[in-house]
Structure formats: C-alpha cells, structure tokens
C-alpha atoms as a PDB file:
ATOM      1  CA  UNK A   1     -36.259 111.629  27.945  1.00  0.00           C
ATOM      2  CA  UNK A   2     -37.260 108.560  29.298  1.00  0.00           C
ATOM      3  CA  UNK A   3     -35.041 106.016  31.202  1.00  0.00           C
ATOM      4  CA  UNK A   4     -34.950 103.285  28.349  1.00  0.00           C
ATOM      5  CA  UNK A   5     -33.749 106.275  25.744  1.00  0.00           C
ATOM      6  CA  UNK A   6     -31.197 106.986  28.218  1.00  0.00           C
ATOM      7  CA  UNK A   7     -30.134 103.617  28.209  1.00  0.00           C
ATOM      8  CA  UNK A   8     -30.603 103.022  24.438  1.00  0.00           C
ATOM      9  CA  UNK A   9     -28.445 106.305  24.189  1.00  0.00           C
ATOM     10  CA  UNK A  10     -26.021 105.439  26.522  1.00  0.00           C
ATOM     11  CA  UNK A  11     -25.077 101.632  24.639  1.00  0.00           C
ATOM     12  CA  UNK A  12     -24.599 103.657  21.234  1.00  0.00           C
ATOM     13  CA  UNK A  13     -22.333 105.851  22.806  1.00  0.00           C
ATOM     14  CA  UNK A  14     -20.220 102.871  24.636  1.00  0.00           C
ATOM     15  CA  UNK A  15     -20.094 101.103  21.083  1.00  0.00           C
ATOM     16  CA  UNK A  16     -19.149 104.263  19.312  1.00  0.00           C
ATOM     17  CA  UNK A  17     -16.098 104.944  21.595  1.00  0.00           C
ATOM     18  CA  UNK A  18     -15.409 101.429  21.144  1.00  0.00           C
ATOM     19  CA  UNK A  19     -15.661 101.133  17.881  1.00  0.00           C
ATOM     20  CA  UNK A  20     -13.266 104.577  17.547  1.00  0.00           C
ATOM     21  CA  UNK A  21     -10.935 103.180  19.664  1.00  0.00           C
ATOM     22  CA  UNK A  22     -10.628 100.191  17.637  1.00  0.00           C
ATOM     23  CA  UNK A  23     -10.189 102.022  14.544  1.00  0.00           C
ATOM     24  CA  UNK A  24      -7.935 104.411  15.864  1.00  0.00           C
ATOM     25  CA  UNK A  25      -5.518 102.230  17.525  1.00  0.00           C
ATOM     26  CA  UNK A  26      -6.454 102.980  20.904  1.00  0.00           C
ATOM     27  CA  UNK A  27      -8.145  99.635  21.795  1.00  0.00           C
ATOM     28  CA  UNK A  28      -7.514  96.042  20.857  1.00  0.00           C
ATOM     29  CA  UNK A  29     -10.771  95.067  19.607  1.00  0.00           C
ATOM     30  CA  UNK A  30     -10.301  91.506  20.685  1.00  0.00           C
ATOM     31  CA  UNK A  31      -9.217  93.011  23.795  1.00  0.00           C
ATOM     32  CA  UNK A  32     -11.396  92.606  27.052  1.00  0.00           C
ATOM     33  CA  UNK A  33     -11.912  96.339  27.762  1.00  0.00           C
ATOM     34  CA  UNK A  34     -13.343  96.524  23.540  1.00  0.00           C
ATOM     35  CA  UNK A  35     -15.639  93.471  24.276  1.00  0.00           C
ATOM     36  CA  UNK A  36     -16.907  94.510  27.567  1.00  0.00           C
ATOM     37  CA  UNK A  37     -17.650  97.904  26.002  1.00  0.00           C
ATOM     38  CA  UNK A  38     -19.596  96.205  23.187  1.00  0.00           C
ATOM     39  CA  UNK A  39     -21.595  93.795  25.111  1.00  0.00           C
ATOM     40  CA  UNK A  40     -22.682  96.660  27.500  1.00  0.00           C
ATOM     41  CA  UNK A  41     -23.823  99.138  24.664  1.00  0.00           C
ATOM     42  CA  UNK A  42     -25.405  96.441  22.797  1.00  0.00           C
ATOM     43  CA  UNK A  43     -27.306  95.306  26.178  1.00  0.00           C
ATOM     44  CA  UNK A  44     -28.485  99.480  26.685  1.00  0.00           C
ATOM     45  CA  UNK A  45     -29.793  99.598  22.899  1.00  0.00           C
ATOM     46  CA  UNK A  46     -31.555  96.203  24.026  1.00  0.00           C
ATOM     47  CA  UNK A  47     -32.735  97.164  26.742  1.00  0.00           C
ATOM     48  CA  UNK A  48     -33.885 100.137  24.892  1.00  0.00           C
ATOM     49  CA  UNK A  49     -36.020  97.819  22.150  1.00  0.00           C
ATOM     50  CA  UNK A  50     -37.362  95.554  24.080  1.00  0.00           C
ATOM     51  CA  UNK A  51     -39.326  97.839  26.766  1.00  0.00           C
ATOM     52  CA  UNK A  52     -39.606 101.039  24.678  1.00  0.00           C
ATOM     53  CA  UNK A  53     -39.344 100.988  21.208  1.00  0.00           C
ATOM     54  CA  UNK A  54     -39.605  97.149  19.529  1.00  0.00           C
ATOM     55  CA  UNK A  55     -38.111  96.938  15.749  1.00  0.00           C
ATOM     56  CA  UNK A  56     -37.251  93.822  15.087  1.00  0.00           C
ATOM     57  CA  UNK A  57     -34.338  93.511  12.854  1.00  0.00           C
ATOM     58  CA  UNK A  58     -32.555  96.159  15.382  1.00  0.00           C
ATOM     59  CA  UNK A  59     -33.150  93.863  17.858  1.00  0.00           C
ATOM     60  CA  UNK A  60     -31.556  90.811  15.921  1.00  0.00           C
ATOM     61  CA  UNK A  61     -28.667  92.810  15.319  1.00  0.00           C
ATOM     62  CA  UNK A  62     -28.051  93.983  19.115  1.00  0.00           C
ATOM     63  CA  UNK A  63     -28.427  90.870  20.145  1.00  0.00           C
ATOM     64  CA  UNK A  64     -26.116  88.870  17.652  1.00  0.00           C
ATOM     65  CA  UNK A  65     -23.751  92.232  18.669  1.00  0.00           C
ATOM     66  CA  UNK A  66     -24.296  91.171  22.325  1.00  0.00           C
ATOM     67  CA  UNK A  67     -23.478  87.456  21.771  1.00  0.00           C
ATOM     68  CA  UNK A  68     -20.575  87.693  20.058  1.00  0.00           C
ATOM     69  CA  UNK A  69     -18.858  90.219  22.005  1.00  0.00           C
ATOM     70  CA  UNK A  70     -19.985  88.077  25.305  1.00  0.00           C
ATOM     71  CA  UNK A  71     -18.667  85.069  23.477  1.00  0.00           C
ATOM     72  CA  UNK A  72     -15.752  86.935  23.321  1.00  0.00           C
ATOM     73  CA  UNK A  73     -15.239  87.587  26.323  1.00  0.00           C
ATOM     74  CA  UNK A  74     -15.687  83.852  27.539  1.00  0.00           C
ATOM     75  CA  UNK A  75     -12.745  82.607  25.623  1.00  0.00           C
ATOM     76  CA  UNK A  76     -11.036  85.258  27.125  1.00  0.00           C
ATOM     77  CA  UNK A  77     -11.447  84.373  30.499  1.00  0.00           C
ATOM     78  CA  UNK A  78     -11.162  80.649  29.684  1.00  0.00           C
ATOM     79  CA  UNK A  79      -7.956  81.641  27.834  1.00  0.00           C
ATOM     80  CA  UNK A  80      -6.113  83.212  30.695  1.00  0.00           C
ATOM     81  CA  UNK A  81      -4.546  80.873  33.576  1.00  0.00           C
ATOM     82  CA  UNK A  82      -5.140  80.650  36.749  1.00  0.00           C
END
C-alpha cells in the first residue's frame, strides 16, 4: 500500500467515526471535534486524488466536504470570546 492510499484510507476512516458519532449521539456535528474530524478525512481522501488516483467528481465532493467543515470551524472560532 502506498502512502497516498494510506492517507486516502485514513480520511474515510476519520469521516466514518465522525459521521457515527454524529448519528449516534456521541458527537455534536456542529461541534469542533466533528468538524475538525471532517476537514482532516476529507483533506487524506484529497490528498489521496490529487497525487494518486484523480476522479474528478470525488474530488469536487472532498473538497466542497473540506470547505464546509473548515468553514465551520471558522465561525466557530470567530464565535467564541476572547
């Protein structure tokens, strides 16, 4: 297995625990820890595409998955004082 599988492999398996959290109760899925997870995976599966294994409308959807969890995660961070 090559590094960018490991990767790809590795984001599908952050957004999969994410994703079960989410649905199981475990994790608020507008919740920093959910985001984080999401932006991550979808950045791996990226990361994956881009230098491995191209397919373009996989690659649209990671990266809309990416931008709106890291949009996310702005307005929490802009949300919170201090």
């Amino acid at each position: 297995m090559s590094w960018t599988d490991a990767a790809g492999l590795a984001g599908v398996l952050m957004i999969l625990v994410a994703y079960a959290g989410a649905a199981l109760g475990r994790l608020d899925p507008k919740g920093g820890w959910s985001l984080l997870a999401n932006f991550v995976g979808a950045c791996g599966i990226l990361v994956s595409l881009l230098l491995a294994n191209f397919n373009l409308s996989s690659t649209v959807m990671e990266g809309a998955w990416a931008a709106v969890a890291l949009i996310g995660l702005a307005r929490l961070a802009l949300k919170r004082p201090g």
